[in-house]
C-alpha atoms as a PDB file:
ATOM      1  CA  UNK A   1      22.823   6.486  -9.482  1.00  0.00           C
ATOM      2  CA  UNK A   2      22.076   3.269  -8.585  1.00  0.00           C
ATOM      3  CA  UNK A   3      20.558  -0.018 -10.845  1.00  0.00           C
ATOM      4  CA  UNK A   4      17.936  -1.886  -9.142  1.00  0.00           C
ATOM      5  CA  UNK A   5      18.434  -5.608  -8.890  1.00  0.00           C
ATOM      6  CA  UNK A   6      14.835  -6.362 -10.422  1.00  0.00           C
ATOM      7  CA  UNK A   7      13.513  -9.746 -11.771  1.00  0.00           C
ATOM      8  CA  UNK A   8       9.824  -8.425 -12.680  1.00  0.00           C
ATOM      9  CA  UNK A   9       8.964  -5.050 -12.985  1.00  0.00           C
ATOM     10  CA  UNK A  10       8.077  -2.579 -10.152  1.00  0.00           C
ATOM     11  CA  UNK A  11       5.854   0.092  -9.875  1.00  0.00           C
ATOM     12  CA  UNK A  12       6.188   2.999  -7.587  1.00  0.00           C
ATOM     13  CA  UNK A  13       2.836   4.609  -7.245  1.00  0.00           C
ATOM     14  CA  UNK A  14       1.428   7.787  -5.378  1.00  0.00           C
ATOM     15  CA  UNK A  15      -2.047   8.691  -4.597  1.00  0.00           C
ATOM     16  CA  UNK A  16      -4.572  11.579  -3.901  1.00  0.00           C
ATOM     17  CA  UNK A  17      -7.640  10.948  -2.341  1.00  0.00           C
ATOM     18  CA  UNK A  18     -10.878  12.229  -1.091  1.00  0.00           C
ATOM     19  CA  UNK A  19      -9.771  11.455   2.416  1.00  0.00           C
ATOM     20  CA  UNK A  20      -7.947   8.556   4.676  1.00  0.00           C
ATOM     21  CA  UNK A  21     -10.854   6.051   5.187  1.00  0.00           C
ATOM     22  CA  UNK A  22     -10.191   3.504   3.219  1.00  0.00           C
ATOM     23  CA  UNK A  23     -13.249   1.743   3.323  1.00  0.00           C
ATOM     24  CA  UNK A  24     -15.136   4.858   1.686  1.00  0.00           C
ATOM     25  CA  UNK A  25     -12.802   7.595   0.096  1.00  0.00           C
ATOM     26  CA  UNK A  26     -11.831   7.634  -3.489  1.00  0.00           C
ATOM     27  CA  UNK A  27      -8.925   8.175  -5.742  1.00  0.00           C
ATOM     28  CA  UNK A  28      -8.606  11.458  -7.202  1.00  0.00           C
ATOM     29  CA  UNK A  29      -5.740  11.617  -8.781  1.00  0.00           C
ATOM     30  CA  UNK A  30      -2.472   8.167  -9.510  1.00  0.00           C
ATOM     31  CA  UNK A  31       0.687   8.744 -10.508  1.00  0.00           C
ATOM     32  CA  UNK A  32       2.735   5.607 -11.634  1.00  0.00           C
ATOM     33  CA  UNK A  33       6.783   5.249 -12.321  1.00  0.00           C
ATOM     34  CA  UNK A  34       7.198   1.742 -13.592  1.00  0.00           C
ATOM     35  CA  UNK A  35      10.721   0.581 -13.407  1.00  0.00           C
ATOM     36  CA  UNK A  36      11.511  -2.722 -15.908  1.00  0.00           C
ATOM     37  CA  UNK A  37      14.223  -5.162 -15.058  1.00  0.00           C
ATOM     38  CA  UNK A  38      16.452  -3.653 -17.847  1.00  0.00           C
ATOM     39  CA  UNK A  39      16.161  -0.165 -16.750  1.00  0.00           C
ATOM     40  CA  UNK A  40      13.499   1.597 -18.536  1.00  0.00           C
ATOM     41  CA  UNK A  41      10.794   3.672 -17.174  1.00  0.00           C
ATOM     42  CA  UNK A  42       7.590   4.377 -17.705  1.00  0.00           C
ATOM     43  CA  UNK A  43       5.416   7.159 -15.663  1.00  0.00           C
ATOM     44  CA  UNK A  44       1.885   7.083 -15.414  1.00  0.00           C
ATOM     45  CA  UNK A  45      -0.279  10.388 -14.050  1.00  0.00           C
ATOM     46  CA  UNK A  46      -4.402  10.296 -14.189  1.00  0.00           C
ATOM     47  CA  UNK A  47      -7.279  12.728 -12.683  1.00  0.00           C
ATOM     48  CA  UNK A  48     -10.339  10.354 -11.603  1.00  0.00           C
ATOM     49  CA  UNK A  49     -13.156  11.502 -10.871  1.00  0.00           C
ATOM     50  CA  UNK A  50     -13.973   9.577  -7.674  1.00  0.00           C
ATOM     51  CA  UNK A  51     -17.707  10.150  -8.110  1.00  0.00           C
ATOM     52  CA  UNK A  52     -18.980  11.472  -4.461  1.00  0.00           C
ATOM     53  CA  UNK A  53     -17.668  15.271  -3.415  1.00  0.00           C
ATOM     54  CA  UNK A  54     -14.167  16.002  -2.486  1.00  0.00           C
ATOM     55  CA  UNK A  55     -13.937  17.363   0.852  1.00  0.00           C
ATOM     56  CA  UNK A  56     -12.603  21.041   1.190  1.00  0.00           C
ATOM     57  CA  UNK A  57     -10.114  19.901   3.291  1.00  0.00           C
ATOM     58  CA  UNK A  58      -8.450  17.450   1.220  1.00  0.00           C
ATOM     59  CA  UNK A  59      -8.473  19.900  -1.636  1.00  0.00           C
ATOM     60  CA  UNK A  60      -6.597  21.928   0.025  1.00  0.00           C
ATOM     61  CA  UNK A  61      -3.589  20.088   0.618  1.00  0.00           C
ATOM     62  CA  UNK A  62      -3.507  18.032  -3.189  1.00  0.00           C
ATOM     63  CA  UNK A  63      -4.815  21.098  -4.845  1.00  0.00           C
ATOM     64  CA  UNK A  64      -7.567  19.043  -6.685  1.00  0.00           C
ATOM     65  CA  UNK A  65     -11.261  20.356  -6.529  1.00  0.00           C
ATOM     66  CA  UNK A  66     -14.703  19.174  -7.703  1.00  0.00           C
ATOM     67  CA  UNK A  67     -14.289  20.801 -10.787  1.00  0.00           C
ATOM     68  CA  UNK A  68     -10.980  19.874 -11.919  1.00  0.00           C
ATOM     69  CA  UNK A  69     -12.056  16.124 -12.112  1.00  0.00           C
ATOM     70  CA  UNK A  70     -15.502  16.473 -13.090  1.00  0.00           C
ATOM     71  CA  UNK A  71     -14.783  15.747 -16.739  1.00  0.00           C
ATOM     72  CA  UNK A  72     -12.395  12.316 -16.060  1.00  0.00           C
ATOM     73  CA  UNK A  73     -13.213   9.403 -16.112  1.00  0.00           C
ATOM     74  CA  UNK A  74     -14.159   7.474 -13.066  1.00  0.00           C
ATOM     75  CA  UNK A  75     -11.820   4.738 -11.645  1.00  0.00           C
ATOM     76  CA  UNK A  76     -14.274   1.555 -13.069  1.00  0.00           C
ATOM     77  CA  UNK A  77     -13.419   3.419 -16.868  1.00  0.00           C
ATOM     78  CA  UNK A  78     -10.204   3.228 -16.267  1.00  0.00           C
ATOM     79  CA  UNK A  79      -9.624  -0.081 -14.016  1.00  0.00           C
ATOM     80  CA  UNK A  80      -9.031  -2.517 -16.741  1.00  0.00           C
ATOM     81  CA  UNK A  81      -6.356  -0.429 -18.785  1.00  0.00           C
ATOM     82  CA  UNK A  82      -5.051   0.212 -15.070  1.00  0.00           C
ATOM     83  CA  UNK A  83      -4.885  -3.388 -14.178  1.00  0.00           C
ATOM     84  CA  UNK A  84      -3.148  -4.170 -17.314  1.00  0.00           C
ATOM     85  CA  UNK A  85      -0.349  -1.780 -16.836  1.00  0.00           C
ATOM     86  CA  UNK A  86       0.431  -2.840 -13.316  1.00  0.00           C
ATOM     87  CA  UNK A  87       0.519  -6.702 -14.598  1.00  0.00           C
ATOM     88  CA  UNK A  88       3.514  -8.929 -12.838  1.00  0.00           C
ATOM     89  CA  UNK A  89       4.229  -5.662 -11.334  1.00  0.00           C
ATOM     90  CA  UNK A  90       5.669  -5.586  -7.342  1.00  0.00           C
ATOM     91  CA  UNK A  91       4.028  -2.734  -5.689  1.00  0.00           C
ATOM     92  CA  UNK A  92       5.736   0.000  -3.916  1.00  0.00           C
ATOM     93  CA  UNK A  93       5.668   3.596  -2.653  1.00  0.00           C
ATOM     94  CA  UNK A  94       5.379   6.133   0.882  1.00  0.00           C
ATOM     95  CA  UNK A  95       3.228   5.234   3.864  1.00  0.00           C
ATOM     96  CA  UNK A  96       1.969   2.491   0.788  1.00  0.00           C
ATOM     97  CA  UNK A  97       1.474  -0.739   2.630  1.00  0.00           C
ATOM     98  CA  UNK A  98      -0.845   1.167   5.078  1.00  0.00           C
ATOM     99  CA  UNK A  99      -3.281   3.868   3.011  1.00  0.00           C
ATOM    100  CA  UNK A 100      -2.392   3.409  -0.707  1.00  0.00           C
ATOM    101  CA  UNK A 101      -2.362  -0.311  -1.578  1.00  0.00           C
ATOM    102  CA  UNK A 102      -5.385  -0.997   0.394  1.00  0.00           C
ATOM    103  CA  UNK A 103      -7.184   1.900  -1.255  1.00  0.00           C
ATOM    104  CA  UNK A 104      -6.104   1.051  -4.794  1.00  0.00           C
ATOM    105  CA  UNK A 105      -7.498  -2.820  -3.761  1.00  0.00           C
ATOM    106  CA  UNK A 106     -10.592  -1.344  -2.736  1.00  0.00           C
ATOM    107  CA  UNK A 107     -11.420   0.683  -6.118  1.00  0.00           C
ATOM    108  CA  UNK A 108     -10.253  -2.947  -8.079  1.00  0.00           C
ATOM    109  CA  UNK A 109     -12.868  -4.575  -6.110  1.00  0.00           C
ATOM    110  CA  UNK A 110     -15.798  -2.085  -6.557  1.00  0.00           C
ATOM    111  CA  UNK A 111     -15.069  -1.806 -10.075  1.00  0.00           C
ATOM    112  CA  UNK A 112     -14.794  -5.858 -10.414  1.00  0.00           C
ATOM    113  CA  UNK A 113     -12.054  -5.647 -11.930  1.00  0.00           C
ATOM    114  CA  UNK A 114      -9.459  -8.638 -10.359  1.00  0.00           C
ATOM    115  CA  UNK A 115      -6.327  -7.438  -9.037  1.00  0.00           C
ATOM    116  CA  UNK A 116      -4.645 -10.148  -7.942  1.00  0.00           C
ATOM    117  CA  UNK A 117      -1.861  -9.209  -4.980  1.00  0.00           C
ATOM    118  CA  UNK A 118      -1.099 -12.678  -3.897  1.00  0.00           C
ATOM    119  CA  UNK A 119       2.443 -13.104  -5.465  1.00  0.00           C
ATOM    120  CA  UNK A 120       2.884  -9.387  -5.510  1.00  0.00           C
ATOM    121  CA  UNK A 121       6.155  -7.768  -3.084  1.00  0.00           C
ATOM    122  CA  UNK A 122       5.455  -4.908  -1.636  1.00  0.00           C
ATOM    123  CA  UNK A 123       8.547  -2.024  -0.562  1.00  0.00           C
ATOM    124  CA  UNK A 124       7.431   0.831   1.704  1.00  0.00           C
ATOM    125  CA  UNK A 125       9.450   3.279   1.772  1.00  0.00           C
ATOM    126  CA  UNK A 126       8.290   5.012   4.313  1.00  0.00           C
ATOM    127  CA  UNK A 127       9.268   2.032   6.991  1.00  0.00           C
ATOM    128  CA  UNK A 128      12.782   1.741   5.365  1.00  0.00           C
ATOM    129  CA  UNK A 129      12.758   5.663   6.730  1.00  0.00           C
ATOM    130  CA  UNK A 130      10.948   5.627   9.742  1.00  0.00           C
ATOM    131  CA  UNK A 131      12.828   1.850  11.181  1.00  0.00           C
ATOM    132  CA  UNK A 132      16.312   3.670   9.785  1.00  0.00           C
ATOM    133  CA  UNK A 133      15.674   7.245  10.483  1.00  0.00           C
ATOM    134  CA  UNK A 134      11.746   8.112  11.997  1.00  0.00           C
ATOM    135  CA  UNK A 135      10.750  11.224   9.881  1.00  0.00           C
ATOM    136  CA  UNK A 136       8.678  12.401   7.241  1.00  0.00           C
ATOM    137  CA  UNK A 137       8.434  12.858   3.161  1.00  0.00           C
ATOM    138  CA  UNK A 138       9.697  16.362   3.440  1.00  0.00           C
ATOM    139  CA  UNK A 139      12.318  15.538   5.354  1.00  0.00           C
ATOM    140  CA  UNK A 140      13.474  12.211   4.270  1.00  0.00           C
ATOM    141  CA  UNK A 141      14.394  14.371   0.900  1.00  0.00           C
ATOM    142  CA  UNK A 142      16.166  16.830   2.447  1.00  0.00           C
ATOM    143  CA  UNK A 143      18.080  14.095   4.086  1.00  0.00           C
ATOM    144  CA  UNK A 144      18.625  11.627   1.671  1.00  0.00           C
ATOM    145  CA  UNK A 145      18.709  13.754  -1.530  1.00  0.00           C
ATOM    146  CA  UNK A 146      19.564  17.142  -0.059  1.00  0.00           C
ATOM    147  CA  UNK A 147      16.527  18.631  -2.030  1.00  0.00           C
ATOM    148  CA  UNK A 148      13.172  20.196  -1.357  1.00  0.00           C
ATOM    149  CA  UNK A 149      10.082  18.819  -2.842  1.00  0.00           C
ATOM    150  CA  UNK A 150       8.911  21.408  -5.294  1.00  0.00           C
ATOM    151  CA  UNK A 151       5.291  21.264  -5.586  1.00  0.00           C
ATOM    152  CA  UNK A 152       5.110  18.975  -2.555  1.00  0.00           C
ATOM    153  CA  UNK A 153       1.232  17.095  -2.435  1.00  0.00           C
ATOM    154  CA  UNK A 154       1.607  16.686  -6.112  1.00  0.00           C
ATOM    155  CA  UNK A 155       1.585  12.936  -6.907  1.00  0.00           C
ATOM    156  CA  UNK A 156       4.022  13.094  -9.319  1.00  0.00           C
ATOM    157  CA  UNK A 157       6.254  15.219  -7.298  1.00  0.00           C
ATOM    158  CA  UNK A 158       5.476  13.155  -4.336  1.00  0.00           C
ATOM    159  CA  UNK A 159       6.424   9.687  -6.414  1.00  0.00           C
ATOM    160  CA  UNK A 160       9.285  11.044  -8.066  1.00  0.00           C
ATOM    161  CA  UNK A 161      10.685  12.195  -5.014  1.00  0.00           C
ATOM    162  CA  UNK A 162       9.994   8.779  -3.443  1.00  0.00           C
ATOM    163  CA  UNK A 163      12.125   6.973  -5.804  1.00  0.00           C
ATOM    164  CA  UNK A 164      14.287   9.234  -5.298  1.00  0.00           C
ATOM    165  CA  UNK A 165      14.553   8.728  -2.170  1.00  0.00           C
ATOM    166  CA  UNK A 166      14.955   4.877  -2.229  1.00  0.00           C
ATOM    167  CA  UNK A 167      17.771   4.874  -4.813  1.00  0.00           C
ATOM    168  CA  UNK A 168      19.273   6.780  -1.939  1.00  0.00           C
ATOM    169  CA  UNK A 169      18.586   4.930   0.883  1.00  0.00           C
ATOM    170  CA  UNK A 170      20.196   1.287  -0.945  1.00  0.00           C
ATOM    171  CA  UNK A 171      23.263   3.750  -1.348  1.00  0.00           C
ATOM    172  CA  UNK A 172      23.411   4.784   2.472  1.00  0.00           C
ATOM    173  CA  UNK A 173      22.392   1.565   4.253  1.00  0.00           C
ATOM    174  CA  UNK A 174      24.807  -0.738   2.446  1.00  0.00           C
ATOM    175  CA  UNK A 175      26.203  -2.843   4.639  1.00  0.00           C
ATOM    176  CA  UNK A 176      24.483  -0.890   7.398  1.00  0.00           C
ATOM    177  CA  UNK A 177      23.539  -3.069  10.892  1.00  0.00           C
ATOM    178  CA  UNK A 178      20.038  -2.904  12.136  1.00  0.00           C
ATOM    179  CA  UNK A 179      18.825  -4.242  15.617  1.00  0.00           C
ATOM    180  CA  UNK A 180      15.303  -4.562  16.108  1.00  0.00           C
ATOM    181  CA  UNK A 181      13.039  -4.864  18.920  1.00  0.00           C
ATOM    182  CA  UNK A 182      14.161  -8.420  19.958  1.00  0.00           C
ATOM    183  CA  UNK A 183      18.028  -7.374  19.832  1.00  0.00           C
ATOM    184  CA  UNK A 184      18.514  -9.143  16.219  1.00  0.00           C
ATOM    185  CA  UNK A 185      20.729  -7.843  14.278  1.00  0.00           C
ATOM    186  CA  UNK A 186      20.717  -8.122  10.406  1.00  0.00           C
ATOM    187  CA  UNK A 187      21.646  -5.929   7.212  1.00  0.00           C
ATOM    188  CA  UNK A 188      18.367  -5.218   5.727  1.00  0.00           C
ATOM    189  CA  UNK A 189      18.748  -2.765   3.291  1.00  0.00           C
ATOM    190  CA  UNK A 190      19.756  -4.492   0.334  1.00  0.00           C
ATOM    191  CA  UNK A 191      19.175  -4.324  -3.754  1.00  0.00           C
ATOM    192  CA  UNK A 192      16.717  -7.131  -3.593  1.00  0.00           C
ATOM    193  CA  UNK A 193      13.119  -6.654  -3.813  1.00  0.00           C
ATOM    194  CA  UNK A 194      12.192  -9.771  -1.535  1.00  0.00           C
ATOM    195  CA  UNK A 195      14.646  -8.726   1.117  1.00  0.00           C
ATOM    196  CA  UNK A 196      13.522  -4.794   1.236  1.00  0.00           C
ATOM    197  CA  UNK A 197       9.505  -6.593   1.194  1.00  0.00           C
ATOM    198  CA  UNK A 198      10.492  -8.661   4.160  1.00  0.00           C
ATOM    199  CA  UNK A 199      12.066  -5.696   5.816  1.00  0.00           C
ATOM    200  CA  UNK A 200       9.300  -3.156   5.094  1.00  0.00           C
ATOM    201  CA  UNK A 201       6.380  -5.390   6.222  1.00  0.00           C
ATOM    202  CA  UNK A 202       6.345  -5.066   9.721  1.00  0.00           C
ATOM    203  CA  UNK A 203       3.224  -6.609  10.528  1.00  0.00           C
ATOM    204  CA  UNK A 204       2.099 -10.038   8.781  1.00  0.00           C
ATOM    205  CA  UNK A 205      -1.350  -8.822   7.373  1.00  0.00           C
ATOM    206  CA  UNK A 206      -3.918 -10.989   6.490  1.00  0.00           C
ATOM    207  CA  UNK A 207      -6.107  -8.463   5.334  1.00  0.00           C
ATOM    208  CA  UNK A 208      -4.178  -4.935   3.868  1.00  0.00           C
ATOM    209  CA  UNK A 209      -5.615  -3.093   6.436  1.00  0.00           C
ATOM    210  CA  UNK A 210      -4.195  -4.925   9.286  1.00  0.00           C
ATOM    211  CA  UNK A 211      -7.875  -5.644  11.472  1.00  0.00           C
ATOM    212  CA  UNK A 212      -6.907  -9.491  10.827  1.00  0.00           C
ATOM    213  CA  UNK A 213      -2.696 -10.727  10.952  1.00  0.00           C
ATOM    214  CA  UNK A 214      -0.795 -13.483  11.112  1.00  0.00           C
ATOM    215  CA  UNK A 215       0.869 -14.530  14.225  1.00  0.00           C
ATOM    216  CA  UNK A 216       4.287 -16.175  15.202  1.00  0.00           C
ATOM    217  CA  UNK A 217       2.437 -19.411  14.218  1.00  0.00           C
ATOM    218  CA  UNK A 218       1.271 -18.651  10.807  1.00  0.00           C
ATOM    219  CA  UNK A 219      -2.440 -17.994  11.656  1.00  0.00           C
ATOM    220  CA  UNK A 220      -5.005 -15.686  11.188  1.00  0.00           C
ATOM    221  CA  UNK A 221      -5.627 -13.548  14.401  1.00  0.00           C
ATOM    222  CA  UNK A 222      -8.147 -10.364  14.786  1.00  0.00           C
ATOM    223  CA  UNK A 223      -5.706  -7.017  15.695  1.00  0.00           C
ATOM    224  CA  UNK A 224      -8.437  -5.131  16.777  1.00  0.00           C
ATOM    225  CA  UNK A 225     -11.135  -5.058  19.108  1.00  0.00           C
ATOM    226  CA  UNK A 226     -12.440  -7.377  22.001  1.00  0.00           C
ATOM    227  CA  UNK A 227     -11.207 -10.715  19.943  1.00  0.00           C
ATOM    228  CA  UNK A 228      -7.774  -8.544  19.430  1.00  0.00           C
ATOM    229  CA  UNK A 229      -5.040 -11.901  19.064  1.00  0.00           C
ATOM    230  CA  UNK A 230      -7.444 -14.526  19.385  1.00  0.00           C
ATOM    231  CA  UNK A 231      -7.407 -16.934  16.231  1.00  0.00           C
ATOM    232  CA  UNK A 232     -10.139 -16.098  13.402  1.00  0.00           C
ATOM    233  CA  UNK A 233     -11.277 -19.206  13.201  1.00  0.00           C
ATOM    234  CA  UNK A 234     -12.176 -20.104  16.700  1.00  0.00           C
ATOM    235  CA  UNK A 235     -14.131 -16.800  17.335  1.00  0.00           C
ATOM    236  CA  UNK A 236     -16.096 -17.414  13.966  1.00  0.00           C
ATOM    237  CA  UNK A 237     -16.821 -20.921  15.802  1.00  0.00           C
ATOM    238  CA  UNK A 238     -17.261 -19.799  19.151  1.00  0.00           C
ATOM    239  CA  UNK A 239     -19.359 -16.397  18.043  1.00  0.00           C
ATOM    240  CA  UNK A 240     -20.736 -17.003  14.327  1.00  0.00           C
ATOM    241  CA  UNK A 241     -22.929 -13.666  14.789  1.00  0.00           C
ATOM    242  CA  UNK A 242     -19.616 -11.699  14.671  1.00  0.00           C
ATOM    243  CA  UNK A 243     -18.888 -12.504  10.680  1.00  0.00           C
ATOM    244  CA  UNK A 244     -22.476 -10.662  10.229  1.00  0.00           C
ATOM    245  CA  UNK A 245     -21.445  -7.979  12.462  1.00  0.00           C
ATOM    246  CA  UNK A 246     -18.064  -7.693  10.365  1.00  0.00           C
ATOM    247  CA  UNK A 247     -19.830  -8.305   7.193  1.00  0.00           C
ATOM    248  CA  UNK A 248     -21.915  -5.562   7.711  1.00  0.00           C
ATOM    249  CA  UNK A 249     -19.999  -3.328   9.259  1.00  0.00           C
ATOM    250  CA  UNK A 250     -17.880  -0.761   7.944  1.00  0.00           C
ATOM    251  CA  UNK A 251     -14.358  -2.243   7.206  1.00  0.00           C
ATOM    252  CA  UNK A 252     -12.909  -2.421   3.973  1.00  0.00           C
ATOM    253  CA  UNK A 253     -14.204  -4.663   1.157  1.00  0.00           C
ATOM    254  CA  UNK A 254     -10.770  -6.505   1.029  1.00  0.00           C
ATOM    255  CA  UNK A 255     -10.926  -7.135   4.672  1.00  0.00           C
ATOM    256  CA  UNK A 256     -14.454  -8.425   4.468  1.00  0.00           C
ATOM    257  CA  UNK A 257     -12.919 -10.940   1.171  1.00  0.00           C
ATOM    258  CA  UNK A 258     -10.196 -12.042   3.734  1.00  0.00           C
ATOM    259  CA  UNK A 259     -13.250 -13.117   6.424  1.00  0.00           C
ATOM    260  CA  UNK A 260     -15.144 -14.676   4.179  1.00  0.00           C
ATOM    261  CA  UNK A 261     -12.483 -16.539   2.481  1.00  0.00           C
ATOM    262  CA  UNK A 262     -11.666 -18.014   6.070  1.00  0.00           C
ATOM    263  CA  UNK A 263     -15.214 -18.622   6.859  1.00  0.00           C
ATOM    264  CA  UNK A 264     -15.191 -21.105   3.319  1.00  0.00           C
ATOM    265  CA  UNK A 265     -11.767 -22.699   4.214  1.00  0.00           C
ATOM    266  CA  UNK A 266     -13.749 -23.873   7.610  1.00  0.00           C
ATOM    267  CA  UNK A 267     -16.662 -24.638   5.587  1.00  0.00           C
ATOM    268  CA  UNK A 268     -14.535 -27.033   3.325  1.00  0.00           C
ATOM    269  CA  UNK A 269     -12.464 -28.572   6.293  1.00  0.00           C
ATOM    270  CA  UNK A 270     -15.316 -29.803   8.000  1.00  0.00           C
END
């Protein structure tokens, strides 16, 4: 099997929740396979209780109900322990750029704990999959590994598989071409955690949940709504009500940090 080329630790993580908003659902349940430069590994699974009622729905497909996390602790007891572990760790997992690193950033931030992600890389596996191959967990097993998930909507299952998976896919792409949209060509998939971050961002997010980007010129742009591409700081100039409508509104805390940390840079530049 294959070594990864690491210079700081990495942490594949997995996540059950009370739902996809991230703004307002909760962790349930994190599962957590740390991977050290030299090769060691260290997993990581913990009930939560996420403190409001877990939807039928969403019980039904992790397997997690009120009462089997009624007696953990909530994600504020655990935060600081949680923070530690994942310390000068690059962050990486499925579909994890889009639902589970914002989520995670959004229980930091309502439990106060800081979680810096400035410096952090980030490796979705998920877009190594869908740019290379466009299909799902399931199947990106059965294709890669030649397996089938037992216990599949298990995090530890699910994350186990996942790194299985990307051990994999450095072993098939090597030295494979990709074109993208534009007709560049490159050979992405490589053992190098900056490369394979680079590659698995697609969009330049400002914010983790991608309602404010970067564009080709390096600056913060809206990606949704009626200010969709215009610059940040020109409709906070032109239309100062909208911060308040933003601020109160209901986007995720981490998004709303982003905003207001713009809104002070313009403040300061003045």
């Amino acid at each position: 099997m294959i070594q990864l080329n690491l210079t700081r630790p990495i942490a594949f993580f997995d996540l059950e929740t009370t739902g996809v908003n991230v703004a307002s659902d909760r962790i349930v349940e994190i599962s957590i396979l740390k991977i050290s430069p030299d090769g060691t590994k260290e997993i990581k699974t913990k009930r939560i209780n996420p403190t409001i009622p877990i939807p039928l729905q969403s019980s039904e497909i992790h397997g997690i109900y009120d009462k089997d996390v009624a007696d953990e602790p909530t994600f504020k007891g655990i935060a600081k322990s949680l923070s530690d572990f994942l310390k000068n760790c690059d962050l990486a997992g499925y579909n994890s750029n889009k639902f589970d690193i914002p989520i995670l950033v959004e229980e930091f931030l309502r439990a106060e704990i800081e979680f810096d992600i400035s410096n952090r890389r980030f490796v979705d596996v998920q877009n190594i999959f869908h740019q290379m191959e466009q299909r799902t967990l399931k199947a990106a097993y059965k294709f890669y590994c030649g397996k089938e998930i037992i216990n599949a909507h298990s995090a530890q299952a699910d994350i186990e598989a996942t790194y299985e998976i990307f051990l994999a896919q450095l072993e098939k792409y090597q030295g494979v071409e990709f074109e993208d949209k534009k007709g560049k060509k490159s050979i992405p998939v490589v053992n190098d955690i900056k490369a394979l971050h680079d590659f698995t961002n697609i969009n330049k997010n400002a914010d983790l949940a991608g309602r404010i980007i970067f564009n080709d010129k390096n600056i913060e742009v809206f990606n949704f709504g009626k200010h969709t591409g215009k610059p940040v700081e020109q409709v906070l100039k032109e239309e100062p009500s909208y911060y308040a409508w933003m601020m109160n509104g209901d986007f995720p805390l981490y998004t709303k940090k982003v905003l207001t940390d713009i809104k002070l840079r313009m403040a300061f530049n003045r």
